[in-house]
Protein backbone atom coordinates (compact mmCIF):
# COMPACT_ATOMS: atom_id res chain seq x y z
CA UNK A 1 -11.31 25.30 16.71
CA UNK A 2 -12.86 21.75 17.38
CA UNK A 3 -9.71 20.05 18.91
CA UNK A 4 -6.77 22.30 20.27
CA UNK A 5 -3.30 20.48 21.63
CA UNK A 6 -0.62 22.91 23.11
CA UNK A 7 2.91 21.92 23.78
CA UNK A 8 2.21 18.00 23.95
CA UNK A 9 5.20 15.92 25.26
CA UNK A 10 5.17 12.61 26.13
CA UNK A 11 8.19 10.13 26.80
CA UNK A 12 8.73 6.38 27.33
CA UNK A 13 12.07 5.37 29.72
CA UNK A 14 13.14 8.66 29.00
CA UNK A 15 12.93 8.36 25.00
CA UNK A 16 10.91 11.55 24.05
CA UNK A 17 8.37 10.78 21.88
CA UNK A 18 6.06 13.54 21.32
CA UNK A 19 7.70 16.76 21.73
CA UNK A 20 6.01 20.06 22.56
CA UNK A 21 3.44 18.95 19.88
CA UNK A 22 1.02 21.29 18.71
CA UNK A 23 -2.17 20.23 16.55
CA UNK A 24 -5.32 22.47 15.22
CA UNK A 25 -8.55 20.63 14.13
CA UNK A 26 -11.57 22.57 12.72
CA UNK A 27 -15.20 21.16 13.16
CA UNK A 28 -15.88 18.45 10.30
CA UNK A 29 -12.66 18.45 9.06
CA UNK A 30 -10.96 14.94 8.35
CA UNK A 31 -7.31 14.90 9.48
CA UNK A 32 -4.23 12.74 8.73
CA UNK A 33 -1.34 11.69 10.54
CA UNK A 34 1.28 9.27 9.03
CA UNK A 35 4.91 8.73 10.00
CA UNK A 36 7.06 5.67 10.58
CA UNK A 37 6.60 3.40 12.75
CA UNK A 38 7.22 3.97 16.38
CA UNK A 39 6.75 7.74 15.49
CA UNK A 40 4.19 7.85 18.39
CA UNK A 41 1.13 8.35 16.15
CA UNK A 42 -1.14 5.63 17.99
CA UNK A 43 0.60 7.39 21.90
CA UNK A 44 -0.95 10.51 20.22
CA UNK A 45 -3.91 9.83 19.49
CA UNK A 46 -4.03 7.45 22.93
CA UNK A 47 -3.49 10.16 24.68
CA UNK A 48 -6.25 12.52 23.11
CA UNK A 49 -8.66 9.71 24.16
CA UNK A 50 -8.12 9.43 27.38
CA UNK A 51 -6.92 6.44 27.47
CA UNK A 52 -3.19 7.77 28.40
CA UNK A 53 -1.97 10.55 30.37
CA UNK A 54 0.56 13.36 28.31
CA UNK A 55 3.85 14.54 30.42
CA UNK A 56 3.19 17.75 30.07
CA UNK A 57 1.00 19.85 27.75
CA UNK A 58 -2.83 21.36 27.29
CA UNK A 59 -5.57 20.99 25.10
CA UNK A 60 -9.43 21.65 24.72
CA UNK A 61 -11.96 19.37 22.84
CA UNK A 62 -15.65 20.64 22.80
CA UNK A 63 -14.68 23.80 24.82
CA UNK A 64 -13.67 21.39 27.39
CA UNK A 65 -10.04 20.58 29.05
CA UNK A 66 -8.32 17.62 28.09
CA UNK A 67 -5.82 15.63 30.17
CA UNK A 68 -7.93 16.05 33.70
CA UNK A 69 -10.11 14.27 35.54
CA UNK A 70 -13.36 15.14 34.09
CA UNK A 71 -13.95 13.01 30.87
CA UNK A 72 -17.71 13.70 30.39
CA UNK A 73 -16.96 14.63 27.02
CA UNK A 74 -15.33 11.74 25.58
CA UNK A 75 -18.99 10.14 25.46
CA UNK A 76 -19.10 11.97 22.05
CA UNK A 77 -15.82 10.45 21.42
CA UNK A 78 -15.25 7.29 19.49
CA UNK A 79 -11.74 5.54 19.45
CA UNK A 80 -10.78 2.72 17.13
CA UNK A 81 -7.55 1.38 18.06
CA UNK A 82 -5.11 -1.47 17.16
CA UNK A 83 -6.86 -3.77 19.80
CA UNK A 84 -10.02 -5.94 19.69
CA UNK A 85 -11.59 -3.56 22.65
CA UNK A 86 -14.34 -6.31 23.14
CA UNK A 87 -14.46 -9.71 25.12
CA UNK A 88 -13.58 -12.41 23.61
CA UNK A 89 -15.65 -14.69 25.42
CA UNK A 90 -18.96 -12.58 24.23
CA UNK A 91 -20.48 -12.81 20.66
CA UNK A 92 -20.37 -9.26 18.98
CA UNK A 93 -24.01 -8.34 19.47
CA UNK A 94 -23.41 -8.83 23.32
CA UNK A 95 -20.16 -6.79 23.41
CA UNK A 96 -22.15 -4.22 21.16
CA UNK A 97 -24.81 -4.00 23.72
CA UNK A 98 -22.20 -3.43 25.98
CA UNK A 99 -20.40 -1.01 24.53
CA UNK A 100 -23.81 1.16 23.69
CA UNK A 101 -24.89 0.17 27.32
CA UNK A 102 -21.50 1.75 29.14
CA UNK A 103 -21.72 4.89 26.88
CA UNK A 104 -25.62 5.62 27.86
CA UNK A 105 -26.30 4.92 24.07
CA UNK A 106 -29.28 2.25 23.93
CA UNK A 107 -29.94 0.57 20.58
CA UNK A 108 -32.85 -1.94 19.70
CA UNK A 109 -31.65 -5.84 19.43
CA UNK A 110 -32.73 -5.67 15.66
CA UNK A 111 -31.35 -2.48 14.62
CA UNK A 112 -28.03 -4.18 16.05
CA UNK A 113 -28.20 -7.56 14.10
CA UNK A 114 -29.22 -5.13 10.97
CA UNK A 115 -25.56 -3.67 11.38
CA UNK A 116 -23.78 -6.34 11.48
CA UNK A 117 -25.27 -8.05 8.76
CA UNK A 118 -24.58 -4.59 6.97
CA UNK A 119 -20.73 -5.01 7.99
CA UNK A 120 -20.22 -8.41 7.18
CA UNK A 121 -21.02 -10.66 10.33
CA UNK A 122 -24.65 -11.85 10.03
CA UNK A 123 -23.42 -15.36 9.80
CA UNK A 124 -21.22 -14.51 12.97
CA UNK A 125 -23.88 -12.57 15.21
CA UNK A 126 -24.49 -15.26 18.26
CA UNK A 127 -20.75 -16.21 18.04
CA UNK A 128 -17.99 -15.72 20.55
CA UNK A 129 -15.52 -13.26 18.90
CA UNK A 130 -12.77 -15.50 20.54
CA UNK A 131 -11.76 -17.03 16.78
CA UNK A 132 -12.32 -13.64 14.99
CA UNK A 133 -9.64 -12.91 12.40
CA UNK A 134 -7.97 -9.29 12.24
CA UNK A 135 -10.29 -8.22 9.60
CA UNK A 136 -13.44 -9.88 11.19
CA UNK A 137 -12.87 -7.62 14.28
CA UNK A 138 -12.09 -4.49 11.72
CA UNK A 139 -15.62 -5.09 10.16
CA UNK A 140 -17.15 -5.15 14.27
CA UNK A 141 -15.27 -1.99 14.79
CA UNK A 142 -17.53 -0.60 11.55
CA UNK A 143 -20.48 -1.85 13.18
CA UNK A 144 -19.27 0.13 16.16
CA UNK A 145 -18.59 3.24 14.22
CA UNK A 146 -22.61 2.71 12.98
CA UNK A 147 -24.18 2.13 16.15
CA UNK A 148 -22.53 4.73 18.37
CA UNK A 149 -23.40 8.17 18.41
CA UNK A 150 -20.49 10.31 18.45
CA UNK A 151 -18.56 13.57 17.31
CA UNK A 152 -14.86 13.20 17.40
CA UNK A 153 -13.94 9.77 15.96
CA UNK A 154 -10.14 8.42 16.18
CA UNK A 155 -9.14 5.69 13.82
CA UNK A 156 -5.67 3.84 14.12
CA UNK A 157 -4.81 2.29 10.85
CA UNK A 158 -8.18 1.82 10.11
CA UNK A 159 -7.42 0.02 6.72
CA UNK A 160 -5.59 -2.58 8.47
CA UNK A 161 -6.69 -5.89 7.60
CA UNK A 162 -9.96 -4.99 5.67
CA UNK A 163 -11.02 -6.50 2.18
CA UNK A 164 -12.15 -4.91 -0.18
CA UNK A 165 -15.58 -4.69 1.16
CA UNK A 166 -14.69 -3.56 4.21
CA UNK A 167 -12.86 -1.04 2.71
CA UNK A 168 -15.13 -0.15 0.91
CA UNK A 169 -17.60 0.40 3.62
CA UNK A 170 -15.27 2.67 6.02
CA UNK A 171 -14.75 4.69 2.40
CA UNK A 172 -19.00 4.69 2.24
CA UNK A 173 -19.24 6.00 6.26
CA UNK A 174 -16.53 8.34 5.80
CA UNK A 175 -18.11 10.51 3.33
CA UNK A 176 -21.46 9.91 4.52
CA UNK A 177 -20.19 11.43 8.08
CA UNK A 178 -17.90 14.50 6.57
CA UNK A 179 -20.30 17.00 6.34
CA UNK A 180 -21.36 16.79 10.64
CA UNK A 181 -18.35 14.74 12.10
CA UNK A 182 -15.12 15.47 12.87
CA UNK A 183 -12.36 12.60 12.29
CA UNK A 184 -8.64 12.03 12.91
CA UNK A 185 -7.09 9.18 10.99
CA UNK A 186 -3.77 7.92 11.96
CA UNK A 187 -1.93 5.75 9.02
CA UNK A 188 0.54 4.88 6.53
CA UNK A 189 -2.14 4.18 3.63
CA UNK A 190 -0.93 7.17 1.81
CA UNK A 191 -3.59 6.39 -0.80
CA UNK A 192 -6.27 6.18 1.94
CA UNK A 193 -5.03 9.64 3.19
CA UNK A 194 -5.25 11.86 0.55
CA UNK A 195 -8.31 10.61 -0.67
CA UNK A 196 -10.34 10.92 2.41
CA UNK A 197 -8.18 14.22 4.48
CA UNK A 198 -8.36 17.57 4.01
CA UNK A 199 -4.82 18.19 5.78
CA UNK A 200 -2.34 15.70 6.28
CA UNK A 201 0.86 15.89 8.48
CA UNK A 202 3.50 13.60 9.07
CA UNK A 203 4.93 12.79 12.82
CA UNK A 204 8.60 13.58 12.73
CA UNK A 205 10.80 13.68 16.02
CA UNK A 206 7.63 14.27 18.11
CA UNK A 207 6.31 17.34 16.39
CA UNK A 208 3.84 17.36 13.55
CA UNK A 209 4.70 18.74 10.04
CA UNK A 210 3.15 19.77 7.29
CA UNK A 211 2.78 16.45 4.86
CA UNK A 212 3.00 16.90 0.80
CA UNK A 213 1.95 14.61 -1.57
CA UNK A 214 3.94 13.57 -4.44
């Protein structure tokens, strides 16, 4: 297995959230979570990050331990989450740079602007991201998604905010990736889901069941 979560709890001011979750994920699979909202899919997949700490619970990414102190392997990780996770004060080829630059991933100035005017943002390349709309900083997360190299990408509503082109171009990068990536997509686009997953569950009182499509 690519991803293995044992017994995964997690609570907020004593409201459980994820209970004793367990969660299988085979190398180049694509997998999808819905549930409603407040279900704890984004704490899940937080948590399998690194970017939060479980209660209790064990896991292995890699053939490496999750939840300790040693994160060396979530450089072949790639999170895209509800937040901007850039600077607003930078223009997106800077926090690009950045972002490649704290990850030990170097990528030439052109090859950069050439993704962004791929996603969208050639007219916005020198600009501060401070006046971005929602989908504008969807289509920088794409660029991200290009640009990085990774293994094990996490995607938090992805389809949030995107046009059609933009969805259109996380459809193009999702197939284009299937056959050597691994992906776990975290939505309520139903649609989305079972057009792009292999398995689908739905979050329910902190566990993960099986999900079936009408």
């Amino acid at each position: 297995m690519y991803l293995i979560i044992e017994n995964l709890s997690k609570s907020f001011n004593r409201n459980l959230v994820l209970n004793k979750l367990n969660l299988e994920v085979n190398k180049n699979n694509i997998i999808g979570i819905t549930g409603d909202n407040g279900s704890g899919k984004t704490t899940l997949l937080k948590i399998i990050s690194g970017l939060m700490k479980p209660d209790s619970g064990k896991g292995f990414m890699f053939n490496s331990p999750l939840f300790n102190s040693n994160y060396k392997f979530l450089k072949n990780v790639l999170y895209w989450g509800h937040d901007q996770d850039s600077y607003s004060f930078l223009s997106p080829i800077e926090n690009l740079k950045l972002f490649l630059k704290i990850r030990c991933q170097y990528k030439g100035d052109q090859y950069i602007k050439e993704s962004l005017i791929e996603v969208g943002l050639g007219s916005f390349i020198d600009k501060s991201m401070i006046d971005f709309s929602a989908g504008m900083v969807q289509r920088y997360h794409l660029a991200r998604m290009k640009l990085s190299d990774w293994e094990f990408l996490l995607l938090d509503e992805p389809t949030n905010a995107l046009d059609e082109r933009g969805l259109m171009l996380l459809k193009y990068m999702l197939k284009k990736y299937k056959t050597s990536k691994t992906t776990l997509i975290a939505s309520h686009n139903l649609k989305f889901i079972k057009s792009h997953c292999d398995v689908t569950y739905k979050l329910i009182d902190g566990k993960l069941r099986d999900f079936k499509f009408n």
